[in-house]
N, C-alpha and C. Protein backbone atom coordinates (compact mmCIF):
# COMPACT_ATOMS: atom_id res chain seq x y z
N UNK A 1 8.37 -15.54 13.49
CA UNK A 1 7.94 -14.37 14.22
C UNK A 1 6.75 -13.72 13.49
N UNK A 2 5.85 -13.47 14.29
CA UNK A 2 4.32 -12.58 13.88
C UNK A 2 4.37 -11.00 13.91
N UNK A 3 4.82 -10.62 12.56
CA UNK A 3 4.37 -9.32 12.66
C UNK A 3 3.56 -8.66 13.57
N UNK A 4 3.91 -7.56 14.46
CA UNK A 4 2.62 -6.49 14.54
C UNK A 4 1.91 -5.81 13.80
N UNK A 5 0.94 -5.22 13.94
CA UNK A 5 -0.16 -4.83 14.16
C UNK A 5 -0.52 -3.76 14.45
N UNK A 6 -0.73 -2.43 14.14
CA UNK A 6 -1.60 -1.96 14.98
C UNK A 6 -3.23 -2.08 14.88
N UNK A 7 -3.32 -1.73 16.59
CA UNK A 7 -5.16 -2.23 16.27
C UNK A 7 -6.11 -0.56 15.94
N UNK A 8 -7.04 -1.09 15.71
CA UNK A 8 -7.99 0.42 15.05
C UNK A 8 -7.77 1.29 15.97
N UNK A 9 -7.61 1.43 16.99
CA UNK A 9 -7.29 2.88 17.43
C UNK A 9 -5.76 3.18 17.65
N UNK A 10 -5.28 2.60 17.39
CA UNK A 10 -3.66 3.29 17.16
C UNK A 10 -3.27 3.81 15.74
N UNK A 11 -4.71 3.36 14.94
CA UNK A 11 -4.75 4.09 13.55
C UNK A 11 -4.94 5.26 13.25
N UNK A 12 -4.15 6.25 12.86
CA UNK A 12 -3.88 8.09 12.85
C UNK A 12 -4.26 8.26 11.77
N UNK A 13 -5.22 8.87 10.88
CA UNK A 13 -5.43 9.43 9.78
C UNK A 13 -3.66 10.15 9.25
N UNK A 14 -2.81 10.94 10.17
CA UNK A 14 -1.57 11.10 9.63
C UNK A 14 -0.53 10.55 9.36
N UNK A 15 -0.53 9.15 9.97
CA UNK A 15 0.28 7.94 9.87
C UNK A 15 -0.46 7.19 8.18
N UNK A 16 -1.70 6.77 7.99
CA UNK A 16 -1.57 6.64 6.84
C UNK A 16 -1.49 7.51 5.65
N UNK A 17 -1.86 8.79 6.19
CA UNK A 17 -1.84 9.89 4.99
C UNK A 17 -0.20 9.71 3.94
N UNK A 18 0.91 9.62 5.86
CA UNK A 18 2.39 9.86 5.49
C UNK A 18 2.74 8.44 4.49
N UNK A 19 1.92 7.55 4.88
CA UNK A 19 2.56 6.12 4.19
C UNK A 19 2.12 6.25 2.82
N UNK A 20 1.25 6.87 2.11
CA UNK A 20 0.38 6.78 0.98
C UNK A 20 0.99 7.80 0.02
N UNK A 21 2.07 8.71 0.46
CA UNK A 21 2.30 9.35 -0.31
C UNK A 21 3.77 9.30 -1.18
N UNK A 22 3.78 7.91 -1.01
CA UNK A 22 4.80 7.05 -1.54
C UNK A 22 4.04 6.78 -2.78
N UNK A 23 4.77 6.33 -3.99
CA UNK A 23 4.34 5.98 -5.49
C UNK A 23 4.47 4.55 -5.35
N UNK A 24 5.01 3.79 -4.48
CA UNK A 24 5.46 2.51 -4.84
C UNK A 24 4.49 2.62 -3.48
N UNK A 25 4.42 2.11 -2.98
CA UNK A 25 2.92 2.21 -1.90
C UNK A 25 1.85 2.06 -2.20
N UNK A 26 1.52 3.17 -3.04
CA UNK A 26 0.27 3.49 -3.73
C UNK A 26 0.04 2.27 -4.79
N UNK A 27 1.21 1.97 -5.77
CA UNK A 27 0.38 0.87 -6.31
C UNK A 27 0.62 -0.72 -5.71
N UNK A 28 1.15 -0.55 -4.56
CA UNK A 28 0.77 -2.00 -3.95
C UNK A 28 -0.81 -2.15 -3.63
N UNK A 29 -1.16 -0.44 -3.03
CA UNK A 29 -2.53 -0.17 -2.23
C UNK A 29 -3.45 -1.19 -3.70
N UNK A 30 -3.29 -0.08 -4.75
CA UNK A 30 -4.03 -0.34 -6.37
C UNK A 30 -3.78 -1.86 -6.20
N UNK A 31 -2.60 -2.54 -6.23
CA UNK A 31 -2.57 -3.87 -6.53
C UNK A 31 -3.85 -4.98 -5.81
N UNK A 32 -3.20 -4.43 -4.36
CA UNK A 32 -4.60 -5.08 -3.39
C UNK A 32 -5.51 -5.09 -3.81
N UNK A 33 -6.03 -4.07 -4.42
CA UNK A 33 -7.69 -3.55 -4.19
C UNK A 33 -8.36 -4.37 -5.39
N UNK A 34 -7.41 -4.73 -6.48
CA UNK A 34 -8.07 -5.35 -7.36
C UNK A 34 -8.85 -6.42 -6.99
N UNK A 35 -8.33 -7.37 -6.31
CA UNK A 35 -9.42 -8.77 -5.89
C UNK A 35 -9.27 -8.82 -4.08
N UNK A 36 -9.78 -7.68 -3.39
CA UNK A 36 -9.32 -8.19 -2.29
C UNK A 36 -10.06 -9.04 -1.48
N UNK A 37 -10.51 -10.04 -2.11
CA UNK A 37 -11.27 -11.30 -1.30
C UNK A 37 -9.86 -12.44 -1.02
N UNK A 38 -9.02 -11.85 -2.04
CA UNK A 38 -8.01 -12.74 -2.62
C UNK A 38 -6.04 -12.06 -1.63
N UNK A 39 -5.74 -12.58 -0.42
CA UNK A 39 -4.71 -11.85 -0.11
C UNK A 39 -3.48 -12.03 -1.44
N UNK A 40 -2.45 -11.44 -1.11
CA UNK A 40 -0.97 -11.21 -2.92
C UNK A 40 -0.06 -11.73 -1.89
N UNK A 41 0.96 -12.43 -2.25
CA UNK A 41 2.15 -12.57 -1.77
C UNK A 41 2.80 -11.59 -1.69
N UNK A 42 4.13 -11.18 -0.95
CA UNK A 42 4.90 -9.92 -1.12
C UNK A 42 5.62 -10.25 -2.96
N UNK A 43 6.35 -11.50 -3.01
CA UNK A 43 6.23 -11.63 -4.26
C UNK A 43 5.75 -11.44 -5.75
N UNK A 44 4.65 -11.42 -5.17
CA UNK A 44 3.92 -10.45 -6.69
C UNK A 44 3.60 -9.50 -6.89
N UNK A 45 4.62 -8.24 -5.92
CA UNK A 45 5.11 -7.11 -5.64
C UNK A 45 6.55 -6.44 -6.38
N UNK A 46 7.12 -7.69 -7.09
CA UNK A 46 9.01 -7.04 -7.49
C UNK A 46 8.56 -6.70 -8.68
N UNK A 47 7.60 -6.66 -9.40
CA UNK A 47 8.10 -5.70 -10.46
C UNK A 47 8.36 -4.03 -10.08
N UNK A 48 7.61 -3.82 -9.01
CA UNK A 48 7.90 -2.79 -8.28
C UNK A 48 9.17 -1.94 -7.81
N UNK A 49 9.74 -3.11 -7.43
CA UNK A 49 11.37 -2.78 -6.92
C UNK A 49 11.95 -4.36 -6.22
N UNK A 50 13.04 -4.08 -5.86
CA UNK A 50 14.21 -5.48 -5.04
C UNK A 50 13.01 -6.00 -4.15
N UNK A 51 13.67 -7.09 -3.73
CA UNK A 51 12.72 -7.97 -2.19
C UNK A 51 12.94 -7.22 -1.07
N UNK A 52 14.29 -6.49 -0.94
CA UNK A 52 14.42 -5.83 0.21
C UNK A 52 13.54 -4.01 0.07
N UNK A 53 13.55 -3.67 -1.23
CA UNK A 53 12.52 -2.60 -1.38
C UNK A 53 11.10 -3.02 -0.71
N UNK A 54 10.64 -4.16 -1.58
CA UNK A 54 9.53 -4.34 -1.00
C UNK A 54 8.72 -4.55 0.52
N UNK A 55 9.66 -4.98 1.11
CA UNK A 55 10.14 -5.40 2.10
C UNK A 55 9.26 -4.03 3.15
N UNK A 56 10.73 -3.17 2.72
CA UNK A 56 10.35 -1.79 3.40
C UNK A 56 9.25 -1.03 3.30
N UNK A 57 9.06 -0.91 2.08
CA UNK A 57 7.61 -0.41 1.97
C UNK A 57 6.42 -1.13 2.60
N UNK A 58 6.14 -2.58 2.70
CA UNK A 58 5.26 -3.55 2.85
C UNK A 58 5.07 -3.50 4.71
N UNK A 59 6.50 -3.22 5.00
CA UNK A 59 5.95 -3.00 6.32
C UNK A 59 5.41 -1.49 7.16
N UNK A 60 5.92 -0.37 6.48
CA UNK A 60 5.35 0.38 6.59
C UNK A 60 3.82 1.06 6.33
N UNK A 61 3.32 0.37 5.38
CA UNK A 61 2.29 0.45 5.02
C UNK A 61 1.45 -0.60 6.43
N UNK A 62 2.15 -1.78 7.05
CA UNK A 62 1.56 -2.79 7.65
C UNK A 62 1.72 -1.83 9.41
N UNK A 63 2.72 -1.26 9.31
CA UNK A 63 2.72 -0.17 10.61
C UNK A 63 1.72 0.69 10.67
N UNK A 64 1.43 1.16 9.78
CA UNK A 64 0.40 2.46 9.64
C UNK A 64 -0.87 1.90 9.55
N UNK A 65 -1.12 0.22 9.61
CA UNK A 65 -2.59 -0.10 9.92
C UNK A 65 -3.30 -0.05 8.25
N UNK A 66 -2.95 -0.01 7.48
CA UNK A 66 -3.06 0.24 6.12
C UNK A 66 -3.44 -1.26 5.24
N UNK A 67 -2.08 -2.22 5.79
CA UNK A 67 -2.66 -3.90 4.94
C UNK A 67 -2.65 -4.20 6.79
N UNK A 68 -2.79 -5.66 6.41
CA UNK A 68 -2.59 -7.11 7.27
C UNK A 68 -1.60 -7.59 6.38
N UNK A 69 -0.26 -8.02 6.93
CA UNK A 69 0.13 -9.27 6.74
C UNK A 69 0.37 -10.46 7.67
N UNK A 70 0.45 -11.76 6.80
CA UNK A 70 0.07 -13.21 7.86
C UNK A 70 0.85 -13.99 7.04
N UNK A 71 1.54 -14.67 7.74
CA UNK A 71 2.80 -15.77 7.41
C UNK A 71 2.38 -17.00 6.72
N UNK A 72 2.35 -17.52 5.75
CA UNK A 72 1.90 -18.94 4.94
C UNK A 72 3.22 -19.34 4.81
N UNK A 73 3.95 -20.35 5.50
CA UNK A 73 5.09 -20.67 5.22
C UNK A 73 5.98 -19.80 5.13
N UNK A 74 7.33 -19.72 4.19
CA UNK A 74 8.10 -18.67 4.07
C UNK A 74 7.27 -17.37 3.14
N UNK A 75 6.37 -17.36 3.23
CA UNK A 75 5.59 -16.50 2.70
C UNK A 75 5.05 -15.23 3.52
N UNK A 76 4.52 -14.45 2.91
CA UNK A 76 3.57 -13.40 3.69
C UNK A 76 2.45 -13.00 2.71
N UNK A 77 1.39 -12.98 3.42
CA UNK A 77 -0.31 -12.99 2.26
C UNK A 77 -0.38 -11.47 3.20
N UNK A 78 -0.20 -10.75 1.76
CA UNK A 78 -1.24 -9.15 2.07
C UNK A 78 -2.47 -9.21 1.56
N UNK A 79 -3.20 -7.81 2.80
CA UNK A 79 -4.40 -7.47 2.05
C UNK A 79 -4.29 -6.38 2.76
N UNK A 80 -5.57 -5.90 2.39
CA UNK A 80 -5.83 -4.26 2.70
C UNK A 80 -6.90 -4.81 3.88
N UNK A 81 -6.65 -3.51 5.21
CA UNK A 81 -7.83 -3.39 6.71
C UNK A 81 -8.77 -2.83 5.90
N UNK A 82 -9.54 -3.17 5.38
CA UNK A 82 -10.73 -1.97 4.63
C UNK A 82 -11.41 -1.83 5.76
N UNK A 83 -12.03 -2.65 6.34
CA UNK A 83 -13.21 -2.80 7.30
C UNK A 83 -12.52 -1.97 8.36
N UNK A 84 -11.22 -1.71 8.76
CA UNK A 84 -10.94 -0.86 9.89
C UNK A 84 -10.78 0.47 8.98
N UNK A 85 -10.11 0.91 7.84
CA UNK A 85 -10.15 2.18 7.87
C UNK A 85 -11.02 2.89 7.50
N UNK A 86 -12.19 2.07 6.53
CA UNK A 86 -13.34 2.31 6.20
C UNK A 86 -14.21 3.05 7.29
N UNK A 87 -13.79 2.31 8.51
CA UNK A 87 -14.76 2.63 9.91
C UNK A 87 -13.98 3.87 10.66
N UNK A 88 -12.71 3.88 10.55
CA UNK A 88 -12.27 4.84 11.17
C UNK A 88 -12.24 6.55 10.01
N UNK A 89 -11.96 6.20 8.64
CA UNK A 89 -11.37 7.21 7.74
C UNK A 89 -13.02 7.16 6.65
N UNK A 90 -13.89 6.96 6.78
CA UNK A 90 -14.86 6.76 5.44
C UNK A 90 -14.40 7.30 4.19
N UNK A 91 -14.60 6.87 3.24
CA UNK A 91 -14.02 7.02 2.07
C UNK A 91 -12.96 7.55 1.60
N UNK A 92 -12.18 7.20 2.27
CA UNK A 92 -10.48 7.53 2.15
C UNK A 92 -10.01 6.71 1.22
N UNK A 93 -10.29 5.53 1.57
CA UNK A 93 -9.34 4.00 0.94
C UNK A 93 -9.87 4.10 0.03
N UNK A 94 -11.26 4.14 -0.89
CA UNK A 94 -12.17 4.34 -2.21
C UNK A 94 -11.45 5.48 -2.81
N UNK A 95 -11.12 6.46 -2.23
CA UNK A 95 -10.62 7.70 -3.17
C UNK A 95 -9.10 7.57 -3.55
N UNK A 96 -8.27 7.20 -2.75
CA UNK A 96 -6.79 6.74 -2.65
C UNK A 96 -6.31 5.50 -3.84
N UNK A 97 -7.79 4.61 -3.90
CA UNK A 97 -7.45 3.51 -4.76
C UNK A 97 -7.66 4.35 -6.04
N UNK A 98 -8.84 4.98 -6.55
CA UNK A 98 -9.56 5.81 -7.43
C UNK A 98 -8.28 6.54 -8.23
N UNK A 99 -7.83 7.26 -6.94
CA UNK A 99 -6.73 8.13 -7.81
C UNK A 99 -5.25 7.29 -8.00
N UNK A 100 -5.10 6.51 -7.42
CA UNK A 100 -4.09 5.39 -7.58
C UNK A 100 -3.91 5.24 -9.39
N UNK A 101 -5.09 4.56 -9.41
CA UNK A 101 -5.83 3.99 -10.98
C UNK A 101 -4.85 4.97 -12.11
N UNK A 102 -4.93 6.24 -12.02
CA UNK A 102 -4.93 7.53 -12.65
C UNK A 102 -3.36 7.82 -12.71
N UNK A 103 -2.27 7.35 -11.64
CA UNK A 103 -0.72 7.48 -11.76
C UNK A 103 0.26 7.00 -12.08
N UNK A 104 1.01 7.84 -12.71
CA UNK A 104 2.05 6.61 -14.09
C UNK A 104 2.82 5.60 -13.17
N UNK A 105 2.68 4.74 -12.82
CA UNK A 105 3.63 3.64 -11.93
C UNK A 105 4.42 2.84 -13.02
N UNK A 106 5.57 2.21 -12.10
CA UNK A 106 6.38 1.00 -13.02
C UNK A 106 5.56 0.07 -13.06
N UNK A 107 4.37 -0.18 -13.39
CA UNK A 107 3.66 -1.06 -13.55
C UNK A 107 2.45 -0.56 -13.83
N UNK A 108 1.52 -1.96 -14.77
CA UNK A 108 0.54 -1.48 -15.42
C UNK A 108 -0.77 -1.83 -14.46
N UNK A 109 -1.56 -0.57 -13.88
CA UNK A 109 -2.30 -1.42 -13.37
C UNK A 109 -3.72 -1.50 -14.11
N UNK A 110 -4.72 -2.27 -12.97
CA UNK A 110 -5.79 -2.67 -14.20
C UNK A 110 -6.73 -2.26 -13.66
N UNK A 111 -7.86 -1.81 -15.14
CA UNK A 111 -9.10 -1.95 -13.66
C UNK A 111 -10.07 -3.12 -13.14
């Protein structure tokens, strides 16, 4: 089964505001942003929390128009919509990652 989607205009500046203000969210967002030419498995997400944590968060963030995810086998490859929220939110996703960088998470992130 293929995840939905929403497409750029079902994207609400308050739907991602609400998803982002999660800590474990935020550094999946940070995680993405490091190479995002490159999609992450949900897998290289648990230091974060359980598979079923991730799980929840990963799709909420994927509701709110926030990543893409796409099925590789029993897999799922995230990335971040830059190109849609970029166009809809301008420099939202740049400031969100920015201050991401800056918050104590269970994990170390990099720059």
């Amino acid at each position: 089964m293929r995840p939905s989607h929403p497409t750029p205009e079902q994207i609400t500046l308050a739907n991602v505001l609400g998803v982002l203000g999660d800590s474990t969210r935020l550094a999946i967002i940070a995680q993405l942003a490091r190479d995002e030419s490159t999609p992450m498995r949900c897998g290289q997400f648990l230091d974060l929390g359980s598979k079923t944590n991730i799980s929840y968060h990963v799709a909420k963030l994927r509701e709110a128009g926030v990543i893409y995810t796409e099925a590789a086998g029993t897999s799922r490859l995230l990335s971040l919509r830059r190109d849609d929220l970029d166009a809809l939110f301008p420099g939202l996703l740049d400031s969100v990652i920015a201050s991401a960088r800056n918050l104590p998470f269970p994990v170390e992130l990099e720059d």
